[in-house]
C-alpha atoms as a PDB file:
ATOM      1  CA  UNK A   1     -55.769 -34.083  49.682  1.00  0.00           C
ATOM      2  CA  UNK A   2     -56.162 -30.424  47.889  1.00  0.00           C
ATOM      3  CA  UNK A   3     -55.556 -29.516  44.531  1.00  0.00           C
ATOM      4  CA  UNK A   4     -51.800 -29.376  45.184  1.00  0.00           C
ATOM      5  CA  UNK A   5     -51.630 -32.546  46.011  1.00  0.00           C
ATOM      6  CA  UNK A   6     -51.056 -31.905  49.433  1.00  0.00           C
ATOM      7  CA  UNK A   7     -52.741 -33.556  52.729  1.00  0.00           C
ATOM      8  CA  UNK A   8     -52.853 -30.533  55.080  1.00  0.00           C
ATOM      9  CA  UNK A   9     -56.153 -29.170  55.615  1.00  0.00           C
ATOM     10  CA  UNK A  10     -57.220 -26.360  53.161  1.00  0.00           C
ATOM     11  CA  UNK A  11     -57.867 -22.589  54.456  1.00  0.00           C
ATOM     12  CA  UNK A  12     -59.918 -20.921  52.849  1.00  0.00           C
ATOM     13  CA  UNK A  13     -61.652 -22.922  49.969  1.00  0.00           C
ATOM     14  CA  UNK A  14     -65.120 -24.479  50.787  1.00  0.00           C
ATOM     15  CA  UNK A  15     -64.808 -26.912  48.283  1.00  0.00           C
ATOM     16  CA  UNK A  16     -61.393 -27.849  48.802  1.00  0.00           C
ATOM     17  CA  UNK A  17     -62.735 -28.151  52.725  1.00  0.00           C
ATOM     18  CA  UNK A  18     -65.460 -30.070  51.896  1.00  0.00           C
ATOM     19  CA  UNK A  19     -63.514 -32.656  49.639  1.00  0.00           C
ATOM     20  CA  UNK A  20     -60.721 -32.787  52.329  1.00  0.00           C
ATOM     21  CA  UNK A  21     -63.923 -33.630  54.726  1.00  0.00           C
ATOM     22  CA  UNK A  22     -65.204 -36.806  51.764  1.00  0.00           C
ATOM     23  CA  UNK A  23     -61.843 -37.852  51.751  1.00  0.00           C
ATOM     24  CA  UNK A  24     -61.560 -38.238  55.694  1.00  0.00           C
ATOM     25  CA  UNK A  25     -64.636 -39.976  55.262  1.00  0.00           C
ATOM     26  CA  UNK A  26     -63.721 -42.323  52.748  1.00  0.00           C
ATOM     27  CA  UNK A  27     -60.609 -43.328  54.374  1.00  0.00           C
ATOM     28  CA  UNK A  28     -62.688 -43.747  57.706  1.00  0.00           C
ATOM     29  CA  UNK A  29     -65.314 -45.873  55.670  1.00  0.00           C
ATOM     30  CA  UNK A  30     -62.588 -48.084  54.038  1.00  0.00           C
ATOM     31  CA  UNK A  31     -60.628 -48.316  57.475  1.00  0.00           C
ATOM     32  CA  UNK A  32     -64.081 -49.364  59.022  1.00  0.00           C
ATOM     33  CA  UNK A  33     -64.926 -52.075  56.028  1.00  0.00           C
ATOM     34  CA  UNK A  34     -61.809 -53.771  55.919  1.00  0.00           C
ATOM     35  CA  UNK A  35     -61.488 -54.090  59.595  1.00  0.00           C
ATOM     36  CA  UNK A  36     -64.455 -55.700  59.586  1.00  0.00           C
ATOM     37  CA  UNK A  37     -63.825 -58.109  56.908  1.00  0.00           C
ATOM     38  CA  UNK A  38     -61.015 -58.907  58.867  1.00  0.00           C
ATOM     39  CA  UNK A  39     -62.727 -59.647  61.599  1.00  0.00           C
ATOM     40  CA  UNK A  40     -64.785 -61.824  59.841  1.00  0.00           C
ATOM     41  CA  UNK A  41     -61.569 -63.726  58.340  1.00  0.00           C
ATOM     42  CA  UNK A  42     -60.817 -64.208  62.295  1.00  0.00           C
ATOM     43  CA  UNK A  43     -64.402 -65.327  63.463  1.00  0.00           C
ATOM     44  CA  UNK A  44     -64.390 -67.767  60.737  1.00  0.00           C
ATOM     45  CA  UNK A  45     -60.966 -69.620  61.827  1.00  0.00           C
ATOM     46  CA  UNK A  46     -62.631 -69.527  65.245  1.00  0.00           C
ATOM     47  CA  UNK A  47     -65.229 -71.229  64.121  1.00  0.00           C
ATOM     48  CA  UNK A  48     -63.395 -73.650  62.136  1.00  0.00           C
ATOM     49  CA  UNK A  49     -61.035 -74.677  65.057  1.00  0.00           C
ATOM     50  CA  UNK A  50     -63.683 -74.676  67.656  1.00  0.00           C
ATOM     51  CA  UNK A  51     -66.954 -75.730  66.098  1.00  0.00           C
ATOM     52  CA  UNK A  52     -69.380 -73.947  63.951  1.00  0.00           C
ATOM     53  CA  UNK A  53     -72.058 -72.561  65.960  1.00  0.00           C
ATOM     54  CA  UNK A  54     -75.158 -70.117  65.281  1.00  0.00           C
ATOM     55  CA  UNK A  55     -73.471 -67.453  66.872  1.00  0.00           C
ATOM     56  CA  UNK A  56     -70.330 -67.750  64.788  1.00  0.00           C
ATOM     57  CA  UNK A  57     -72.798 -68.080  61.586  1.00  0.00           C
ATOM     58  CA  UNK A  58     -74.425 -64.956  62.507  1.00  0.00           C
ATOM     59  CA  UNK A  59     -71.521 -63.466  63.171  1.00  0.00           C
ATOM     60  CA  UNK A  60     -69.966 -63.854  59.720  1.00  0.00           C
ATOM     61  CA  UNK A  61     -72.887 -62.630  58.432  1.00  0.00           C
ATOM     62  CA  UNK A  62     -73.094 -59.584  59.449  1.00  0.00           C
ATOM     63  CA  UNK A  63     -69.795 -58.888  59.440  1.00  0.00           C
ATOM     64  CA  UNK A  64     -69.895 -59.661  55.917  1.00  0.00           C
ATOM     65  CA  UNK A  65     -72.432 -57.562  54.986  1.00  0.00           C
ATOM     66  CA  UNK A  66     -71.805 -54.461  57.174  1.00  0.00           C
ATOM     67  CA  UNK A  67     -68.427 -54.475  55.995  1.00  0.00           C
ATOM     68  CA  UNK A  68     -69.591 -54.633  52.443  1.00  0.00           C
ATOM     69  CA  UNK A  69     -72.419 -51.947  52.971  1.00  0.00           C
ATOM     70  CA  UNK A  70     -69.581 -49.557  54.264  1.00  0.00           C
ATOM     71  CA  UNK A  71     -66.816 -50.277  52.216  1.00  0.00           C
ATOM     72  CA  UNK A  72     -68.185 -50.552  48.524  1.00  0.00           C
ATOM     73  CA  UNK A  73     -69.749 -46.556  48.800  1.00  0.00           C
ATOM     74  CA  UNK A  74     -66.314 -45.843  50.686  1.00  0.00           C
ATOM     75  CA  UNK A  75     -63.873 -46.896  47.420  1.00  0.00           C
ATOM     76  CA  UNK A  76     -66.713 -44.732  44.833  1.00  0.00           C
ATOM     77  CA  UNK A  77     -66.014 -41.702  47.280  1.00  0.00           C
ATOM     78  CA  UNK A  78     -62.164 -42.230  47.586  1.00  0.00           C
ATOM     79  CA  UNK A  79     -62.309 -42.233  43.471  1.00  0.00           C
ATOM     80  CA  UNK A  80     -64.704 -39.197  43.449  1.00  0.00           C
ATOM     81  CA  UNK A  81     -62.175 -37.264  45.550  1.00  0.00           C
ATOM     82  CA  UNK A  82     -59.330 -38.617  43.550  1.00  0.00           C
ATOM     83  CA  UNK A  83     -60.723 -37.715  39.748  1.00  0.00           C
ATOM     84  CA  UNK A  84     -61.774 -34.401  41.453  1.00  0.00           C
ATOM     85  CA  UNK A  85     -58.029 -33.364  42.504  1.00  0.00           C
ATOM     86  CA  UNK A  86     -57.225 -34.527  39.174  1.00  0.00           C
ATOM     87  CA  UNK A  87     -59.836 -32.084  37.152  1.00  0.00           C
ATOM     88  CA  UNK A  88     -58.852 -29.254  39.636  1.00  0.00           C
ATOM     89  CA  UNK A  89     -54.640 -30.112  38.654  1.00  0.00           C
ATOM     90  CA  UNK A  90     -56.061 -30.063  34.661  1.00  0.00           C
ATOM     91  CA  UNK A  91     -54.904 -33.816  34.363  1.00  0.00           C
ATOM     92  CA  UNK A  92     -56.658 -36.037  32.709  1.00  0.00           C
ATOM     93  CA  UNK A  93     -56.710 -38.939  34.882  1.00  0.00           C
ATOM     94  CA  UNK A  94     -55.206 -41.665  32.993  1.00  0.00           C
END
């Protein structure tokens, strides 16, 4: 999102470029980390209804903690880009 408010990629402004870039990013990131928590909401009903193995253990694990590891820095960039359109508008955020 630019300045304006508006999702279309920017022309000519490097910063306005680069934050459209962060906010792809961030919306890949948080795509990414919730997927995988819901994956992880899946393996564990699998697990429940067929027996809880290593595998499945292991499995929640790390999809548990990748999705965590992606998603946390993923929601600080999404607000970054977020309270920066807002500075650029003159708003104060609140």
């Amino acid at each position: 999102m630019n300045a304006t408010g508006d999702t279309s990629a920017p022309h000519d402004d490097p910063v306005l470029e680069r934050r459209a870039r962060l906010a792809r990013l961030a919306s890949l990131g948080q795509r990414s980390g919730y997927l995988a928590f819901v994956v992880s909401i899946a393996v564990f009903a699998f697990g429940m209804s067929t027996g809880f193995t290593d595998g499945v253990a292991t499995s929640l694990v790390v999809l548990l903690v990748v999705g965590s590891f992606v998603l946390a820095p993923s929601i600080v960039l999404h607000h970054a880009v977020r309270a920066a359109d807002v500075e650029d508008r003159g708003g104060s955020g609140h």
